[in-house]
C-alpha atoms as a PDB file:
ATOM      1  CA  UNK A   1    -145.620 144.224-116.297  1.00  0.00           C
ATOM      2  CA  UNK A   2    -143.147 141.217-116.178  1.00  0.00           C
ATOM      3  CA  UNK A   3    -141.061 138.964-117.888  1.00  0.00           C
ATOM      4  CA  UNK A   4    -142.115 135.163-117.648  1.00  0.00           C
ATOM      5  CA  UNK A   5    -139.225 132.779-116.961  1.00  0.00           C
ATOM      6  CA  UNK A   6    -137.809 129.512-114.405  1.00  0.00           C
ATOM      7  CA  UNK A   7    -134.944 131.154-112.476  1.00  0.00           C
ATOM      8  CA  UNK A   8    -135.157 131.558-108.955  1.00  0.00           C
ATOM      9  CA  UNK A   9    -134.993 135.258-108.222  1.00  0.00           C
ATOM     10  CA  UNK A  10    -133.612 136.856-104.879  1.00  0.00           C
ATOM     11  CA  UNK A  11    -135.954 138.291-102.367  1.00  0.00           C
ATOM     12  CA  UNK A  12    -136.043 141.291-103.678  1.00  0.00           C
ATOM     13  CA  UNK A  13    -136.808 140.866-107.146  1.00  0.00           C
ATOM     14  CA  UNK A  14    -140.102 138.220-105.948  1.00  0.00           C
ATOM     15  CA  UNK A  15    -141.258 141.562-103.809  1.00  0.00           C
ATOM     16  CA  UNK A  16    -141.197 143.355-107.268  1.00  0.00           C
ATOM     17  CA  UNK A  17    -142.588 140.783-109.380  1.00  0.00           C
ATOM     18  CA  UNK A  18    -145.328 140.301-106.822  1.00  0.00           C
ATOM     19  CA  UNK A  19    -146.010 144.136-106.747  1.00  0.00           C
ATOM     20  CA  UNK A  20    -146.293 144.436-110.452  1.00  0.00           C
ATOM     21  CA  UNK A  21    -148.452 140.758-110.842  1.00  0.00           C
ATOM     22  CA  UNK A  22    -150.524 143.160-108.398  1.00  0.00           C
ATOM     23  CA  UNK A  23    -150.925 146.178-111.138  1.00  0.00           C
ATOM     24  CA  UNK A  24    -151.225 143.676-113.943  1.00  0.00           C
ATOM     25  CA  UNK A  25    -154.128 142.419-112.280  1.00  0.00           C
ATOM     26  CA  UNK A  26    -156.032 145.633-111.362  1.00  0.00           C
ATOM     27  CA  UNK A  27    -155.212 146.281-115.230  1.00  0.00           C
ATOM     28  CA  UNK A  28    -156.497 143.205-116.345  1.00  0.00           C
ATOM     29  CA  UNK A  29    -159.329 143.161-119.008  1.00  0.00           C
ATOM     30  CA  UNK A  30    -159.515 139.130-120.589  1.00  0.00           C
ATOM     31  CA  UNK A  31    -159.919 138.811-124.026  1.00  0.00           C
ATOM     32  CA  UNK A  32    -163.453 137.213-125.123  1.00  0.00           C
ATOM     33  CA  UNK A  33    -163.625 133.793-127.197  1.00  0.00           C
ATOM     34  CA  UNK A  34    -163.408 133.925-130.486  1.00  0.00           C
ATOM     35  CA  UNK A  35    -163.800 131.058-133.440  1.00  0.00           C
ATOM     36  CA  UNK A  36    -161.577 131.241-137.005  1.00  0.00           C
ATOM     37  CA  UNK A  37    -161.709 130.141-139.828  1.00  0.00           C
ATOM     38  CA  UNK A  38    -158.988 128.896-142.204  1.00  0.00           C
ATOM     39  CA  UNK A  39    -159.133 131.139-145.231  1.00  0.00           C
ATOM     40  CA  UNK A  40    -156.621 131.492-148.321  1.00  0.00           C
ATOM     41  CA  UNK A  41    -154.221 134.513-146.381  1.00  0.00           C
ATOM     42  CA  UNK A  42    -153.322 131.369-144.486  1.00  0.00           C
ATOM     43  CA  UNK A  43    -152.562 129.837-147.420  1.00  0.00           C
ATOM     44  CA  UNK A  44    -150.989 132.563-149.083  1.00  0.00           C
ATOM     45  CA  UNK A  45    -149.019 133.393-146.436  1.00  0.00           C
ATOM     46  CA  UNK A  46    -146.884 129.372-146.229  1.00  0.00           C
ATOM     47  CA  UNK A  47    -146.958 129.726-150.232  1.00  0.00           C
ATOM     48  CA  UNK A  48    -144.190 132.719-149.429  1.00  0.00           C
ATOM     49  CA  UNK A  49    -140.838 132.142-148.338  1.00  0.00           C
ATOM     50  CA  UNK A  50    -140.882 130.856-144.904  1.00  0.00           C
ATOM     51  CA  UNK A  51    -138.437 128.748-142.693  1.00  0.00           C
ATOM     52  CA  UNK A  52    -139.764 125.231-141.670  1.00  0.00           C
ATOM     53  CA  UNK A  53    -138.959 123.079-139.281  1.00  0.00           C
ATOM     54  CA  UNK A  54    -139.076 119.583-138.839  1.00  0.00           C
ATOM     55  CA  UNK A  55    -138.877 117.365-135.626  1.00  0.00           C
ATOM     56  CA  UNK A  56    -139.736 113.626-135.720  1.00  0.00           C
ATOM     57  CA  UNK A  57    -141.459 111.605-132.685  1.00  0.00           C
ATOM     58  CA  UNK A  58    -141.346 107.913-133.281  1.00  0.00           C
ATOM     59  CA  UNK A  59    -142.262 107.574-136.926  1.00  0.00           C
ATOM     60  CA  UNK A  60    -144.211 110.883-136.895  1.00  0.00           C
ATOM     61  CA  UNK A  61    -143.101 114.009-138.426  1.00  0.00           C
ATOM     62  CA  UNK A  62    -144.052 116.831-137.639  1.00  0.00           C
ATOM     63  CA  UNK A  63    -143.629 119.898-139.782  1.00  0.00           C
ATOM     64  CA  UNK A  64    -143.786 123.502-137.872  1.00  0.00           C
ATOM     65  CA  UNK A  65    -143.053 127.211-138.958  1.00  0.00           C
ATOM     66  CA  UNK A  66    -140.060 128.898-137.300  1.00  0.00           C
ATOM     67  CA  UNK A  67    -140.969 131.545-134.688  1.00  0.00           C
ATOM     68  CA  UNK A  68    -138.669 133.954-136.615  1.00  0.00           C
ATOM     69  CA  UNK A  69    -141.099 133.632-139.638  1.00  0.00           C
ATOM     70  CA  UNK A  70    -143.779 133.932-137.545  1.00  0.00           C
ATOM     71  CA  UNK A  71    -142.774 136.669-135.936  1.00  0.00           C
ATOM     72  CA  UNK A  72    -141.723 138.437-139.015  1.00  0.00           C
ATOM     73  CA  UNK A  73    -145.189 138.356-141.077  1.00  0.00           C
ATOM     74  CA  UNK A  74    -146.947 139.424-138.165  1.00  0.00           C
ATOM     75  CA  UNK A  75    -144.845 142.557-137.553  1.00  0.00           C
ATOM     76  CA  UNK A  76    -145.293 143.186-141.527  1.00  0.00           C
ATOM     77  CA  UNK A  77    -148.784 142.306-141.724  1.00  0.00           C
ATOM     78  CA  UNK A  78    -150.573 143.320-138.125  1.00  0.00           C
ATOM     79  CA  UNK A  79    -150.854 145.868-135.832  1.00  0.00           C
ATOM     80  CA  UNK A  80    -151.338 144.233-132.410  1.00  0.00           C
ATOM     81  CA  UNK A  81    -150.844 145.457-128.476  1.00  0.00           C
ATOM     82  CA  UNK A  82    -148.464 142.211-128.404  1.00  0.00           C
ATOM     83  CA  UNK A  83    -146.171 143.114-131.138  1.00  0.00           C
ATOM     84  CA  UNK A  84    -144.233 145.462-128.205  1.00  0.00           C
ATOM     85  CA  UNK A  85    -143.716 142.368-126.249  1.00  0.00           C
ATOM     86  CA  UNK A  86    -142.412 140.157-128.782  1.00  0.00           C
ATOM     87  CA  UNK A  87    -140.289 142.714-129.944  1.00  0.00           C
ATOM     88  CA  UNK A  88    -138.992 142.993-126.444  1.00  0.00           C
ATOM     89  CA  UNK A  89    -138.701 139.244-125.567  1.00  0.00           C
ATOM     90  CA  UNK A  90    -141.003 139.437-123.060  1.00  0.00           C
ATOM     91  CA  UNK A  91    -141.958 135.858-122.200  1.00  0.00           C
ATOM     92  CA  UNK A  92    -145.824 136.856-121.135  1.00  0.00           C
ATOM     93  CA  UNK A  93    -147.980 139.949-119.827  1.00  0.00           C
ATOM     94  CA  UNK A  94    -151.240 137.969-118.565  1.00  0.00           C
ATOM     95  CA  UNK A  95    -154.198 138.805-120.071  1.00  0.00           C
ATOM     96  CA  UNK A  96    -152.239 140.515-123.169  1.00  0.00           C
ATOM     97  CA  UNK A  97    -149.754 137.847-124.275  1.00  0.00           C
ATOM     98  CA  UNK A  98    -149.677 134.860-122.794  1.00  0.00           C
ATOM     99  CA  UNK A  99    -146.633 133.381-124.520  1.00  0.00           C
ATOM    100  CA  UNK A 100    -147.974 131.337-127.492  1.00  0.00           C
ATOM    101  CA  UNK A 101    -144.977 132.471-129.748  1.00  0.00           C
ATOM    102  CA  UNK A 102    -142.513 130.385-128.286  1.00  0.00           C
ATOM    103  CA  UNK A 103    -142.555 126.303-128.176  1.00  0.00           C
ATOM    104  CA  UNK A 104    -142.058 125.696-124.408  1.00  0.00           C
ATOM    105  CA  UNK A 105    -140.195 122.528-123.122  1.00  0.00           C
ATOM    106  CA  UNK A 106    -143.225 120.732-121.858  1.00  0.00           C
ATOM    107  CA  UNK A 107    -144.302 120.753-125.217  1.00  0.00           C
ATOM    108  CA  UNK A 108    -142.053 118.126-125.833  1.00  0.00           C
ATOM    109  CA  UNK A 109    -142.285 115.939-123.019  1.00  0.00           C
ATOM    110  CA  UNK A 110    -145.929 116.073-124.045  1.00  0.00           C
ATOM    111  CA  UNK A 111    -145.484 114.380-127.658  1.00  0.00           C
ATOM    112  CA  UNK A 112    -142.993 112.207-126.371  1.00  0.00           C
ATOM    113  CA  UNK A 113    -145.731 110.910-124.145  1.00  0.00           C
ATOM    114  CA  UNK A 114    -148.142 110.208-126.543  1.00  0.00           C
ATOM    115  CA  UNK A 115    -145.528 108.616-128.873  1.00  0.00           C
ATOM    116  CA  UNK A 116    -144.803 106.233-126.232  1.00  0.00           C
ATOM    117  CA  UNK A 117    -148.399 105.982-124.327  1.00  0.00           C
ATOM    118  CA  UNK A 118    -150.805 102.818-125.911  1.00  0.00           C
ATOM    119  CA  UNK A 119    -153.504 105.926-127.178  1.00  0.00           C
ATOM    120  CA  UNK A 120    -155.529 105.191-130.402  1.00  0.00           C
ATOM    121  CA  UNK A 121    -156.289 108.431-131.227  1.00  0.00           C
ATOM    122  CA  UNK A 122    -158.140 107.427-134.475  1.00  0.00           C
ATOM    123  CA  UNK A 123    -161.711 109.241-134.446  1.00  0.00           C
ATOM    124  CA  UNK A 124    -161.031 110.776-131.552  1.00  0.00           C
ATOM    125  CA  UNK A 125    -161.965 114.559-130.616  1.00  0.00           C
ATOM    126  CA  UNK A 126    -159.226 116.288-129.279  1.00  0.00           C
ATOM    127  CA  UNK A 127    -158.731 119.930-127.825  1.00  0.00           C
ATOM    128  CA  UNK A 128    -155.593 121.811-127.014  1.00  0.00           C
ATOM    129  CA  UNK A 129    -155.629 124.394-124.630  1.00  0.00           C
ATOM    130  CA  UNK A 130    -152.967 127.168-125.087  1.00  0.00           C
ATOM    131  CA  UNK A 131    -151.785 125.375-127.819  1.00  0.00           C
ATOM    132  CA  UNK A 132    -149.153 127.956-129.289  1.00  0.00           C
ATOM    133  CA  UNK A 133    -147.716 125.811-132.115  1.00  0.00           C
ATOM    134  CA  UNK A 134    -150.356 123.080-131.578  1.00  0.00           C
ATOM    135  CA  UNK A 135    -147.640 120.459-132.174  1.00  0.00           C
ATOM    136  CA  UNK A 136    -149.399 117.868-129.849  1.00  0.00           C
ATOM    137  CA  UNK A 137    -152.054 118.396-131.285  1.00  0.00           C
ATOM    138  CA  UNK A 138    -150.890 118.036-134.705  1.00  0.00           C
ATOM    139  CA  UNK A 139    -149.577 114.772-133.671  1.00  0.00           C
ATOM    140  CA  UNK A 140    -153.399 113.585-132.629  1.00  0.00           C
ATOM    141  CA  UNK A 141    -154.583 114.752-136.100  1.00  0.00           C
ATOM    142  CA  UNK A 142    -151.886 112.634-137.903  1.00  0.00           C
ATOM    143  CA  UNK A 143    -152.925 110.080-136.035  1.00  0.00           C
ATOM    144  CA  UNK A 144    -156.828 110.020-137.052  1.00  0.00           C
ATOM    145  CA  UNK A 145    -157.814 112.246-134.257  1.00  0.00           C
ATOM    146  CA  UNK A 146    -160.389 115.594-134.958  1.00  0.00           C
ATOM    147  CA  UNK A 147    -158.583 118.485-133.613  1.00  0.00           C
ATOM    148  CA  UNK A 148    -159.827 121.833-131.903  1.00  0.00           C
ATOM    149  CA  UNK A 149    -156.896 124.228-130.483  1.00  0.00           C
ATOM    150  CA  UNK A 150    -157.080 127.171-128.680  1.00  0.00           C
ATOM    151  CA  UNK A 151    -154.564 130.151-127.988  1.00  0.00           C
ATOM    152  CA  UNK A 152    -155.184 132.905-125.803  1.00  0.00           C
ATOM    153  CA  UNK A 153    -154.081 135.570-128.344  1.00  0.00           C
ATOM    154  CA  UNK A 154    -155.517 135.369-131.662  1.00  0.00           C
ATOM    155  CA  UNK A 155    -152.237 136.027-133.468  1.00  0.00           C
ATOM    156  CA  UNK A 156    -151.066 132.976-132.349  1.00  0.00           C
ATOM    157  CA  UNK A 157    -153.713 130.964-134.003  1.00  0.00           C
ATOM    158  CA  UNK A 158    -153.554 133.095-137.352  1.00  0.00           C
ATOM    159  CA  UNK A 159    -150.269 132.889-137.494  1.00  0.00           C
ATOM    160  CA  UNK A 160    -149.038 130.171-135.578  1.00  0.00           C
ATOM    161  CA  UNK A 161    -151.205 127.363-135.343  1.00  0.00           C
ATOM    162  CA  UNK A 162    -153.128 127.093-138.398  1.00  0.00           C
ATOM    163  CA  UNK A 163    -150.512 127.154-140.457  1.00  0.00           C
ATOM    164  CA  UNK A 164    -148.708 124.505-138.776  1.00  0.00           C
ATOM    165  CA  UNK A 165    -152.005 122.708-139.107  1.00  0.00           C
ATOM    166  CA  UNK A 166    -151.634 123.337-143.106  1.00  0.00           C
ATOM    167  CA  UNK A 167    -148.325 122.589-143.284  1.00  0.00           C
ATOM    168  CA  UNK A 168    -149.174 119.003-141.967  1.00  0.00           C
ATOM    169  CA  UNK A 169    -151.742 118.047-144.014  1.00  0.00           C
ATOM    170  CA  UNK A 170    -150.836 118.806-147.748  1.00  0.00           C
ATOM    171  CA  UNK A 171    -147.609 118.785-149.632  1.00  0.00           C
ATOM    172  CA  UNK A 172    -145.537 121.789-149.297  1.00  0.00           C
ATOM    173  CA  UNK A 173    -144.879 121.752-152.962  1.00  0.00           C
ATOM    174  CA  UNK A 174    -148.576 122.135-153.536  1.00  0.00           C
ATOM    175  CA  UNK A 175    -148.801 125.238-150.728  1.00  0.00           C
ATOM    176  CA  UNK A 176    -145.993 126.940-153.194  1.00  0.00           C
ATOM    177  CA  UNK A 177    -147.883 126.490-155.959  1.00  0.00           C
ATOM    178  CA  UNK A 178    -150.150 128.975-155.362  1.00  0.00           C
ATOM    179  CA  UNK A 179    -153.225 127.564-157.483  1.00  0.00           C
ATOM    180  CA  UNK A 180    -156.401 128.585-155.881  1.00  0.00           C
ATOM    181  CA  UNK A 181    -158.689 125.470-157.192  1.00  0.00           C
ATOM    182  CA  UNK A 182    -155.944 122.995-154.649  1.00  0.00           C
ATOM    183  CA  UNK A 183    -156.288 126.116-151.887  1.00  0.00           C
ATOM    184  CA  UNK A 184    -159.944 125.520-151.919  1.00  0.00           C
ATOM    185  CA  UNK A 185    -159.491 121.578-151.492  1.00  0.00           C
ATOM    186  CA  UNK A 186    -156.713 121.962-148.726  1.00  0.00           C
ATOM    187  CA  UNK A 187    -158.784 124.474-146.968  1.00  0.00           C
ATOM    188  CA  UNK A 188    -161.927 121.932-147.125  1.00  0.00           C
ATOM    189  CA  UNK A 189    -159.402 119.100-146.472  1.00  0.00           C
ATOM    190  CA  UNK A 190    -158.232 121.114-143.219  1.00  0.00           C
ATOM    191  CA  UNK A 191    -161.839 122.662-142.115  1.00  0.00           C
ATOM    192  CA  UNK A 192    -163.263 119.032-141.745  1.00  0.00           C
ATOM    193  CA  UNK A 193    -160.431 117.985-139.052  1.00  0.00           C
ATOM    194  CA  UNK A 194    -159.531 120.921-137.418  1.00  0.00           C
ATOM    195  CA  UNK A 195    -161.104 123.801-135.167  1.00  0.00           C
ATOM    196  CA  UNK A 196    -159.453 127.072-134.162  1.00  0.00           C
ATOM    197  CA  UNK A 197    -160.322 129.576-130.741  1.00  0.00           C
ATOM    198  CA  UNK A 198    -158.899 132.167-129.140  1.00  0.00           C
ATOM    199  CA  UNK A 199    -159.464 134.366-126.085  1.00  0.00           C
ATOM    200  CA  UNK A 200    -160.422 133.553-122.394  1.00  0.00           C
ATOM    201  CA  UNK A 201    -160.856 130.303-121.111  1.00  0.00           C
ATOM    202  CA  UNK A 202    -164.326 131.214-119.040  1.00  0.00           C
ATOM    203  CA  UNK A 203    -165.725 132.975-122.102  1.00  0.00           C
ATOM    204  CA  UNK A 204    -164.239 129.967-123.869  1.00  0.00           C
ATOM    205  CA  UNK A 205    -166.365 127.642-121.631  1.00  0.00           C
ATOM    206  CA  UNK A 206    -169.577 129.918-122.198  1.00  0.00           C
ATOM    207  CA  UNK A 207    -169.180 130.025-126.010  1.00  0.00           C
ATOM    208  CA  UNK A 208    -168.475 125.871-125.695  1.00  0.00           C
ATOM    209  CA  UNK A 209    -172.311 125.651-123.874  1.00  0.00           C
ATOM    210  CA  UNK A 210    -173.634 127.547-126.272  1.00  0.00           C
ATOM    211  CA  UNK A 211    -172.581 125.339-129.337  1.00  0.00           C
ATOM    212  CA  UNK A 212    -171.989 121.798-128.005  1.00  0.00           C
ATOM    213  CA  UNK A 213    -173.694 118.863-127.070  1.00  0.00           C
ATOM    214  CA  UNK A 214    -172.986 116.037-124.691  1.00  0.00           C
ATOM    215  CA  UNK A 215    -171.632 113.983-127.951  1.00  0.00           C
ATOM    216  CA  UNK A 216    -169.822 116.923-129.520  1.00  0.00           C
ATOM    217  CA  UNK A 217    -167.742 117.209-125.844  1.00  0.00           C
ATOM    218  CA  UNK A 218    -163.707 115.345-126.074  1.00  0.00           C
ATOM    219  CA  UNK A 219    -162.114 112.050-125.530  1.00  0.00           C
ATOM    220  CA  UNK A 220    -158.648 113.641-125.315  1.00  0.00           C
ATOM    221  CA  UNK A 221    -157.909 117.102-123.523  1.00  0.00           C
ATOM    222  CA  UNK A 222    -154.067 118.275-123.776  1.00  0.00           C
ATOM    223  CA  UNK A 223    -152.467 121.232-122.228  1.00  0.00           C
ATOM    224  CA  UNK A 224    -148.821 122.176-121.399  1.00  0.00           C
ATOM    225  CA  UNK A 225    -147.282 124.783-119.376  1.00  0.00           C
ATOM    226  CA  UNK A 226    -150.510 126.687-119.123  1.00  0.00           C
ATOM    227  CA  UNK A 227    -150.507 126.313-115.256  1.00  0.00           C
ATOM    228  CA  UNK A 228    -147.936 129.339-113.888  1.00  0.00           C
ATOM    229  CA  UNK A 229    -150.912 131.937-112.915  1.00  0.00           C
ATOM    230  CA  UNK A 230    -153.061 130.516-110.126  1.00  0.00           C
ATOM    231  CA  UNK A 231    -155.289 133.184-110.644  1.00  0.00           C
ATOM    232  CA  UNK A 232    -156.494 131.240-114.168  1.00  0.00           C
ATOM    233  CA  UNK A 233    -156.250 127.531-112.146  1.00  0.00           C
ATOM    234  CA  UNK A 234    -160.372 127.710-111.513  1.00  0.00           C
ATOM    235  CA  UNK A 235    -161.665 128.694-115.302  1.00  0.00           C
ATOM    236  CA  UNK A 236    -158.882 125.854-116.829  1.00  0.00           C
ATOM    237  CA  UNK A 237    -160.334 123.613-114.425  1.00  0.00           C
ATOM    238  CA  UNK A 238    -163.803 124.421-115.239  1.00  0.00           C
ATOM    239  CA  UNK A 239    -163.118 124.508-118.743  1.00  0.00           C
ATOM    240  CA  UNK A 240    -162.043 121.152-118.653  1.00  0.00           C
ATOM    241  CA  UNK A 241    -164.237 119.537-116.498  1.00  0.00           C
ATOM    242  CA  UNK A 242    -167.256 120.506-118.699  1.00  0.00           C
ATOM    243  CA  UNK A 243    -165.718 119.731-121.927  1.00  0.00           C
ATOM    244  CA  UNK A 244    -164.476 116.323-121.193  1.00  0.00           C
ATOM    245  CA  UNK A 245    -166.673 113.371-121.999  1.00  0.00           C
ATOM    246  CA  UNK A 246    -167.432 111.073-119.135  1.00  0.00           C
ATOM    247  CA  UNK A 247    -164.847 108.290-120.303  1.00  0.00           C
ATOM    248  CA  UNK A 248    -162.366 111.094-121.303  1.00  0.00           C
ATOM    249  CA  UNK A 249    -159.027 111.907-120.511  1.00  0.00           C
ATOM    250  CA  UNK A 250    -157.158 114.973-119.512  1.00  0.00           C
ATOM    251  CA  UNK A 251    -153.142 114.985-120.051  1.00  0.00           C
ATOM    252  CA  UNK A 252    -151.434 118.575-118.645  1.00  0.00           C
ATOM    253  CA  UNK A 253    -147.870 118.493-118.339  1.00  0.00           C
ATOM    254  CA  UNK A 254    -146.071 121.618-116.222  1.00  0.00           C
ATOM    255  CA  UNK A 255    -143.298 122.475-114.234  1.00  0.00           C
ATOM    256  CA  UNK A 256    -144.057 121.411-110.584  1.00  0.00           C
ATOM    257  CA  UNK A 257    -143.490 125.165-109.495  1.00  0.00           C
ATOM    258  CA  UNK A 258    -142.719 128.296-111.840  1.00  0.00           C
ATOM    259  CA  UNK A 259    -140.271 130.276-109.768  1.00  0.00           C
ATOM    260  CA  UNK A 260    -141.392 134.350-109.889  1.00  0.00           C
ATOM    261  CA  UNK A 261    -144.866 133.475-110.664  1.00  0.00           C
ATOM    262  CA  UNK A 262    -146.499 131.206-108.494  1.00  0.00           C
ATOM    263  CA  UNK A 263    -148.301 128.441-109.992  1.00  0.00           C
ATOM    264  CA  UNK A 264    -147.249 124.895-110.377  1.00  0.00           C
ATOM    265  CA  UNK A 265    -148.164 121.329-110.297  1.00  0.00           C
ATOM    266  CA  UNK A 266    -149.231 120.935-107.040  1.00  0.00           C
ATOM    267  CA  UNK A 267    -151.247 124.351-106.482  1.00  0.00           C
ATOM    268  CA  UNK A 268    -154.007 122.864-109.474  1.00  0.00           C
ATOM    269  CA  UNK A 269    -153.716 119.682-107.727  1.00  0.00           C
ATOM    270  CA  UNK A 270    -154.646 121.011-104.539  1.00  0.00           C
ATOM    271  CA  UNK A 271    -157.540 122.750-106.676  1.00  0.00           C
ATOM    272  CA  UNK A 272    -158.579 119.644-108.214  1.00  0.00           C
ATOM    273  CA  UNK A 273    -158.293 117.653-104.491  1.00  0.00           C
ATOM    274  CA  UNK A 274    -161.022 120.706-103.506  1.00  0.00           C
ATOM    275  CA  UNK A 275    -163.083 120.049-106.395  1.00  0.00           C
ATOM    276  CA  UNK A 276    -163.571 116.507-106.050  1.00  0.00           C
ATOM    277  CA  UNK A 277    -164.242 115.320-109.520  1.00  0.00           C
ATOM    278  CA  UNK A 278    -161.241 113.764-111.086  1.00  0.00           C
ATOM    279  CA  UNK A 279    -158.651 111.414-110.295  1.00  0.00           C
ATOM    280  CA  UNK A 280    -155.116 112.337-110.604  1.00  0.00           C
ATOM    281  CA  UNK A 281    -152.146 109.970-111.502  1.00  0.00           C
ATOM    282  CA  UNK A 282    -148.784 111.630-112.599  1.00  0.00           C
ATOM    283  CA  UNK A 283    -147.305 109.387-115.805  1.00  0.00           C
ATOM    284  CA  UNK A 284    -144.173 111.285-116.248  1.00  0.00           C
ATOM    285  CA  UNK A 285    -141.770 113.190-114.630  1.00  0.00           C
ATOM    286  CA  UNK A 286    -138.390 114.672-115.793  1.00  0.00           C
ATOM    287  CA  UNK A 287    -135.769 115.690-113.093  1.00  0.00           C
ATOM    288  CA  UNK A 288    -133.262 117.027-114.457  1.00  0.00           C
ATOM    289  CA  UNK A 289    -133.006 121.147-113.979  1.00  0.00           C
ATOM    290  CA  UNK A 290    -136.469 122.177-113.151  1.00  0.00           C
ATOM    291  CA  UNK A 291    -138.823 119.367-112.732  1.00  0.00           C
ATOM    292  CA  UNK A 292    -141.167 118.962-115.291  1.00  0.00           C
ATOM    293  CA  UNK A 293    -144.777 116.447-115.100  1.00  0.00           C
ATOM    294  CA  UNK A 294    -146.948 115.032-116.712  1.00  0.00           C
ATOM    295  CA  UNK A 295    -150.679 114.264-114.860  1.00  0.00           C
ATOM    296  CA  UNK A 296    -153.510 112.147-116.570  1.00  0.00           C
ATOM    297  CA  UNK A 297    -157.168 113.640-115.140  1.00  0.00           C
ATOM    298  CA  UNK A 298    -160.431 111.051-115.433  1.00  0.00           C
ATOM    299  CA  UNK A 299    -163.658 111.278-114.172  1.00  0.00           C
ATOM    300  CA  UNK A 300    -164.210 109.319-110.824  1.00  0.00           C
ATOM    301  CA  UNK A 301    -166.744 106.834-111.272  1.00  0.00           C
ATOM    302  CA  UNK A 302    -169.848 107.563-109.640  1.00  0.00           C
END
């Protein structure tokens, strides 16, 4: 098992993160995809004392749960193979935790992107892939858009993500309150914009064909730092490319390489060059540190 993170690492240490990425993958076993629904623990849960966050982008603000109160009601209220990890700080273990409980900086370049790109998001469907927090996609749903976000781990959508959803789209007043006729309403309020998945992103894809049409497919595809395991490059790809509607859009912002780990910006481009079907424009880059990208994905016309 290994520790996710940026720093370049000696010779040494890459021979024995590459041997154990080797175990981890003999090991591996993916999770399958599963749906969920909001329900009144989530509800419960933000009416308790919990730290909150707030971060504004343009004139949007964007209210989040800490990762320390996240963190804590899931050690008090699950048991879970990840617990371990987050106890220990580890950053990932693919295909057991795959870091959603921690906001990541592409995150932000992400929102500030589509604070300062000409996007109407207004009736637009939207998906996040490994959303974590979800915050860009929170910022589609205040916007007007319909939101769907997936997390690999399904504590990370229970106890990240939907409640940041909730916590954006009723009064936090009203989530104290406790009073289960407005719980009912929120919930209702929140079902009718919002989506939730976890697991794999090829069962993901199957469960997808199973339940959508052409028209139920997205405008607006978002994904950040969800490209360090090349070994996952294919099924995101795939993913994608069948979920995104013909005139759709694809924004994925990463670190050009992830030191220790292997994947980067211009491995999935390579993948996407092979594959043929999209065009690829970068529309942001940040150098300072380790450089950071954002690339916008459309169809090719035919």
């Amino acid at each position: 098992m290994f520790q996710f993170n940026f720093n370049v690492e000696g010779s040494d240490a890459k021979e024995n993160t590459e041997s154990q990425n080797e175990m981890v993958k003999a090991e591996k076993k993916w999770l399958k995809a599963l749906g969920h629904t909001v329900t009144n623990r989530h509800l419960n849960a933000l009416s308790e004392e919990n730290l909150v966050e707030e971060v504004t982008i343009g004139q949007t603000v964007l209210r989040y749960l800490s990762m320390s109160s996240a963190v804590g009601r899931l050690k008090s209220e699950a048991s879970t193979d990840i617990l371990p990890l987050v106890t220990d700080n580890t950053d990932l273990v693919p295909a057991v935790y795959e870091g959603g409980l921690k906001i990541w900086e592409c995150t932000w370049d992400l929102l500030e992107y589509l604070e300062s790109s000409s996007n109407d998001l207004k009736g637009c469907r939207v998906l996040e892939l490994g959303c974590g927090a979800g915050l860009p996609a929170i910022y589609a749903m205040l916007h007007g858009a319909h939101i769907t976000l997936q997390d690999y781990n399904e504590e990370v959508i229970n106890y990240v993500a939907i409640p940041n959803v909730l916590l954006n789209s009723t009064d936090i007043s009203v989530l104290e309150d406790g009073n289960p006729e407005t719980f009912g309403e929120t919930i209702q309020e929140v079902t009718s914009k919002s989506c939730y998945y976890s697991g794999d992103w090829g069962e993901l894809d199957k469960l997808f064909a199973s339940k959508m049409e052409t028209d139920h497919k997205f405008d607006l595809i978002l994904t950040s730092e969800t490209i360090y395991n090349q070994e996952c490059h294919e099924k995101l790809l795939t993913l994608m490319t069948n979920n995104l509607k013909k005139d759709g859009k694809i924004l994925l912002a990463a670190k050009t390489y992830y030191f220790g780990v292997g994947g980067g910006i211009q491995q999935f481009c390579d993948l996407i060059k092979e594959k043929g079907h999209l065009n690829i424009e970068t529309v942001y880059t940040h150098e300072e540190g380790v450089r950071r990208e954002i690339i916008e994905l459309t169809f090719k016309a035919k």
